[in-house]
N, C-alpha and C. Protein backbone atom coordinates (compact mmCIF):
# COMPACT_ATOMS: atom_id res chain seq x y z
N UNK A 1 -4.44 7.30 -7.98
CA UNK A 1 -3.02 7.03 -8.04
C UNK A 1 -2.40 7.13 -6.64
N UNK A 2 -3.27 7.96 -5.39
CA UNK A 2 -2.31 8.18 -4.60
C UNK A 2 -2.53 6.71 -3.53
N UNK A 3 -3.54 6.63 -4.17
CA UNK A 3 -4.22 5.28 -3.27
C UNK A 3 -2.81 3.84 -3.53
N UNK A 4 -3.04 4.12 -4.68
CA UNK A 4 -1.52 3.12 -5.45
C UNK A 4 -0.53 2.88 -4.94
N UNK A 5 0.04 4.16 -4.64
CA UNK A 5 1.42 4.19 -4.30
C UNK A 5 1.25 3.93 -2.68
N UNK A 6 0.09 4.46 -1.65
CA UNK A 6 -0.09 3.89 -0.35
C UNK A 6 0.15 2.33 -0.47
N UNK A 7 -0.83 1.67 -1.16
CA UNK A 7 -0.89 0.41 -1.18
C UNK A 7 0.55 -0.42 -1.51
N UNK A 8 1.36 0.45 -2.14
CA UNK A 8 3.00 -0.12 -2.38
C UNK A 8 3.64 0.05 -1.98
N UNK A 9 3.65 1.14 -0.69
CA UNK A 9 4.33 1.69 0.18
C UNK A 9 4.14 0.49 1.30
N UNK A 10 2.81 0.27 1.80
CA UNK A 10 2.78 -0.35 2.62
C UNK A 10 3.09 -1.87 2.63
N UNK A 11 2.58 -2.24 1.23
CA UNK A 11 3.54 -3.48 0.92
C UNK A 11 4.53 -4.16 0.91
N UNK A 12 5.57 -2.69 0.59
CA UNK A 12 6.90 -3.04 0.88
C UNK A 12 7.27 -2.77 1.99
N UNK A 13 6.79 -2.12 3.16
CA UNK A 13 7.11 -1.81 4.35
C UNK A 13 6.97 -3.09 4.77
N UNK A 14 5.79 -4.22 4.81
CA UNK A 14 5.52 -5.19 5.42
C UNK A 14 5.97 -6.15 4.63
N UNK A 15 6.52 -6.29 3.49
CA UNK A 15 7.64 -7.03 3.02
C UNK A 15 9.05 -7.36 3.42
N UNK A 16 9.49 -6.16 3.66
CA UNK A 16 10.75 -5.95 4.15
C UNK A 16 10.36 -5.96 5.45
N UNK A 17 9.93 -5.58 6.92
CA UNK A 17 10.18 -6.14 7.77
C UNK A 17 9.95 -7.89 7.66
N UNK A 18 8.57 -8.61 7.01
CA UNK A 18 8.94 -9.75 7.61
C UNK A 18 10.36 -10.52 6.94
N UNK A 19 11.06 -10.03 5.80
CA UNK A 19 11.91 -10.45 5.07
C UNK A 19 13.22 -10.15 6.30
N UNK A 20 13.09 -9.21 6.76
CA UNK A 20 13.98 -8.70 7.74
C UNK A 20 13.97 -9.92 9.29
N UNK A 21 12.94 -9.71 9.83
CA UNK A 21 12.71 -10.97 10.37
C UNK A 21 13.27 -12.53 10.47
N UNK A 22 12.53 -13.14 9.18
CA UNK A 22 13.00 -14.02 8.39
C UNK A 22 14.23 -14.52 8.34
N UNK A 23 14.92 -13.55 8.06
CA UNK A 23 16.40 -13.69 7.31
C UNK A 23 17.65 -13.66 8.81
N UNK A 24 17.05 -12.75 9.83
CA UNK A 24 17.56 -12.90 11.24
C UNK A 24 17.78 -14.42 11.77
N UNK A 25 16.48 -15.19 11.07
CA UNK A 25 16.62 -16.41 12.14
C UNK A 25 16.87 -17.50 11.18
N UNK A 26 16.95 -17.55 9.52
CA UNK A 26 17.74 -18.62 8.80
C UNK A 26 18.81 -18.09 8.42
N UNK A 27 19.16 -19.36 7.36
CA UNK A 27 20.95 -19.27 7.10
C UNK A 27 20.75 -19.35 5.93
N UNK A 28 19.22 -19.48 5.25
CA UNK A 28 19.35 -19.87 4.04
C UNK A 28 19.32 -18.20 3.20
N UNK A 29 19.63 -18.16 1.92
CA UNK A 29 19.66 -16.53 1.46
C UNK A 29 18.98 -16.42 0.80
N UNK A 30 18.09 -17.16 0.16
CA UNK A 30 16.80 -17.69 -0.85
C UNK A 30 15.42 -16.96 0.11
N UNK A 31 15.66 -17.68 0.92
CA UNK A 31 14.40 -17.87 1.61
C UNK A 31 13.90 -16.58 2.44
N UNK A 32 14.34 -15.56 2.75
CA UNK A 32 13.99 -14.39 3.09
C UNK A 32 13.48 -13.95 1.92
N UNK A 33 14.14 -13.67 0.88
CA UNK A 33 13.46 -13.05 0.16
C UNK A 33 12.41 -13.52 -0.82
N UNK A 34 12.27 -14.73 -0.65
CA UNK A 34 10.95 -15.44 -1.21
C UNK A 34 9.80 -15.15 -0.47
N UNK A 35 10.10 -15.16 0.66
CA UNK A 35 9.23 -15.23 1.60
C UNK A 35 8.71 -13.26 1.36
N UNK A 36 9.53 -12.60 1.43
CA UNK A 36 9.61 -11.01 1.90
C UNK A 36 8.81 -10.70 0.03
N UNK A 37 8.84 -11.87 -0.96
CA UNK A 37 7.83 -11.18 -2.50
C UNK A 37 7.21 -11.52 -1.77
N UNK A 38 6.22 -13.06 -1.35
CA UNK A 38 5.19 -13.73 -1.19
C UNK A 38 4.20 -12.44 0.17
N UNK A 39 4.94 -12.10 0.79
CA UNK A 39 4.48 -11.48 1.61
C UNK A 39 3.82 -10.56 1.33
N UNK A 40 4.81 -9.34 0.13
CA UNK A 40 4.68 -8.16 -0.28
C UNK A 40 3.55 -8.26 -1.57
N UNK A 41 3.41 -9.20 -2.14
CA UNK A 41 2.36 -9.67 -3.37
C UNK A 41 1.14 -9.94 -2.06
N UNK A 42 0.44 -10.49 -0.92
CA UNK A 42 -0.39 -11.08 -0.52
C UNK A 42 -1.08 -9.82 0.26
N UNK A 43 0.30 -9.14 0.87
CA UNK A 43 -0.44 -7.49 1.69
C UNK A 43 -0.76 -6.67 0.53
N UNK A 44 -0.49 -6.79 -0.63
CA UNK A 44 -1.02 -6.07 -1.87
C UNK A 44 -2.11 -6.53 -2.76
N UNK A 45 -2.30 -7.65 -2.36
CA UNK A 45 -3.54 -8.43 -2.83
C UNK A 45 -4.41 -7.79 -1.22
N UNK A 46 -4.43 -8.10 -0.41
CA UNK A 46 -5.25 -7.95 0.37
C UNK A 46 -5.37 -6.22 0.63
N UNK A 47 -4.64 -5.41 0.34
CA UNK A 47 -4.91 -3.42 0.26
C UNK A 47 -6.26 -3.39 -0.86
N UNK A 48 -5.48 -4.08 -2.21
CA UNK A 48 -6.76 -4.11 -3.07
C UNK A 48 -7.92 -4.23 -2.90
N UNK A 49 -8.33 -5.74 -2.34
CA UNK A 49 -9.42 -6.29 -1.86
C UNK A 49 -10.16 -4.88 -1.08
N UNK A 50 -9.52 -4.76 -0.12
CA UNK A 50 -9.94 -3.78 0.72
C UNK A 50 -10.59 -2.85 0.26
N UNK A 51 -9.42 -2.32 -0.57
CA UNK A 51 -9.83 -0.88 -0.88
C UNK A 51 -11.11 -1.27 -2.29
N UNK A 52 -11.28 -2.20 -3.14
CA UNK A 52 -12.30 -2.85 -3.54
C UNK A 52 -13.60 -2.81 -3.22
N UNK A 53 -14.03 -3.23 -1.41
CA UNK A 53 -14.81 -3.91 -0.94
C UNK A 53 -15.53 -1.96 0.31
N UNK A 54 -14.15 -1.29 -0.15
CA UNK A 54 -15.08 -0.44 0.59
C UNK A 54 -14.94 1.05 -0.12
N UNK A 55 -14.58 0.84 -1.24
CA UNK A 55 -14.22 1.89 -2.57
C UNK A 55 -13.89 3.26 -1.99
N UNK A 56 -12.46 2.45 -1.46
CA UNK A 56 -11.70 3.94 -0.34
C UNK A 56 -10.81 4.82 -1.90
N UNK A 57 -10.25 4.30 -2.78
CA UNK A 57 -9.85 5.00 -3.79
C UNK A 57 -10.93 6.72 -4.13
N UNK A 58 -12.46 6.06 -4.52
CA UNK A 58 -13.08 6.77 -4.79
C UNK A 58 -13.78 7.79 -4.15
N UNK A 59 -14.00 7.18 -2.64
CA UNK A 59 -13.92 7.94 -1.84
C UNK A 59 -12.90 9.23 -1.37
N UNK A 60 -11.32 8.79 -1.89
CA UNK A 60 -10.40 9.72 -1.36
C UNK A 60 -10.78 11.12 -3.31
N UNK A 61 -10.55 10.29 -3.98
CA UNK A 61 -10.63 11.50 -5.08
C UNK A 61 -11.78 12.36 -5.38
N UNK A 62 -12.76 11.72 -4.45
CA UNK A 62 -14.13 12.69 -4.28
C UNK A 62 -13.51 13.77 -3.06
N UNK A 63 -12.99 13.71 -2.30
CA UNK A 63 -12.37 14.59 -1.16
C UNK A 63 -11.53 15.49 -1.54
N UNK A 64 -10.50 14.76 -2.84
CA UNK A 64 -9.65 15.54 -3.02
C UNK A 64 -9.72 17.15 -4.24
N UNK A 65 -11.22 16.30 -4.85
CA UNK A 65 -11.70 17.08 -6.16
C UNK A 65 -12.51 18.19 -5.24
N UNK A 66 -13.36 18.09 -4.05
CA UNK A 66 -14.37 18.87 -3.41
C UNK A 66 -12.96 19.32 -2.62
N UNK A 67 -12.25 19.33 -2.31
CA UNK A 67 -11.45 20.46 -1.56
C UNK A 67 -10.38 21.36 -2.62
N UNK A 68 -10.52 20.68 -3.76
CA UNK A 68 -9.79 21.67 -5.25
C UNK A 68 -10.89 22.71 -5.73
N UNK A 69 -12.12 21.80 -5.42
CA UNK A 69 -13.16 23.42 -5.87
C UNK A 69 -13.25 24.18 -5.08
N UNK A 70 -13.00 23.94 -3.49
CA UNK A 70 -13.46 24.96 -2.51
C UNK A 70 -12.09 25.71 -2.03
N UNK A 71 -11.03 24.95 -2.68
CA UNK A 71 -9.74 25.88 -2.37
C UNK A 71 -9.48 27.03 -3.97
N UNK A 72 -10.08 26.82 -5.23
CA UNK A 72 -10.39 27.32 -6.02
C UNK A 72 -11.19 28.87 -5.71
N UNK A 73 -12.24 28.56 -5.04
CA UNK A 73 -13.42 29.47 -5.08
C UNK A 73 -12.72 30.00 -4.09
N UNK A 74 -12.18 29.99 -2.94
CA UNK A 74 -11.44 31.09 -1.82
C UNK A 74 -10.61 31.43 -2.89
N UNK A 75 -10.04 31.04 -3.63
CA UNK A 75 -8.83 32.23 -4.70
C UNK A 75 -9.48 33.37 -5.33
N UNK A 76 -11.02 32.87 -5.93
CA UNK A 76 -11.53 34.06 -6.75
C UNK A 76 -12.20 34.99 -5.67
């Protein structure tokens, strides 16, 4: 899940700047923000892929489960 919300975080970060961009240099009011989904759907298609192709999700909840047992066992 935390992988999730990175991947939507960063989506919309790079949504909204190029929408931000965009919208600086037309007149039209459509078109920023068509452009600023298309953007934010394609950097979120491509986090997936990513994180897909090099199974960084599973990688992070194996890190996060082995530092819950070893922060566990320093308690007892």
């Amino acid at each position: 899940m935390a992988t999730d919300l990175i991947k939507v975080g960063t989506s919309a970060i790079v949504a909204a700047t190029i929408g931000i961009a965009v919208g600086g240099t037309t007149a039209l009011v459509a078109g920023p923000l068509v452009i600023a989904i298309g953007v934010g759907v394609m950097t979120g298609w491509l986090l997936d892929t990513i994180d897909i192709e090099y199974g960084l999700t599973d990688k992070l909840v194996a890190v996060i489960e082995q530092f819950g047992q070893q922060f566990s066992k320093e308690k007892n």
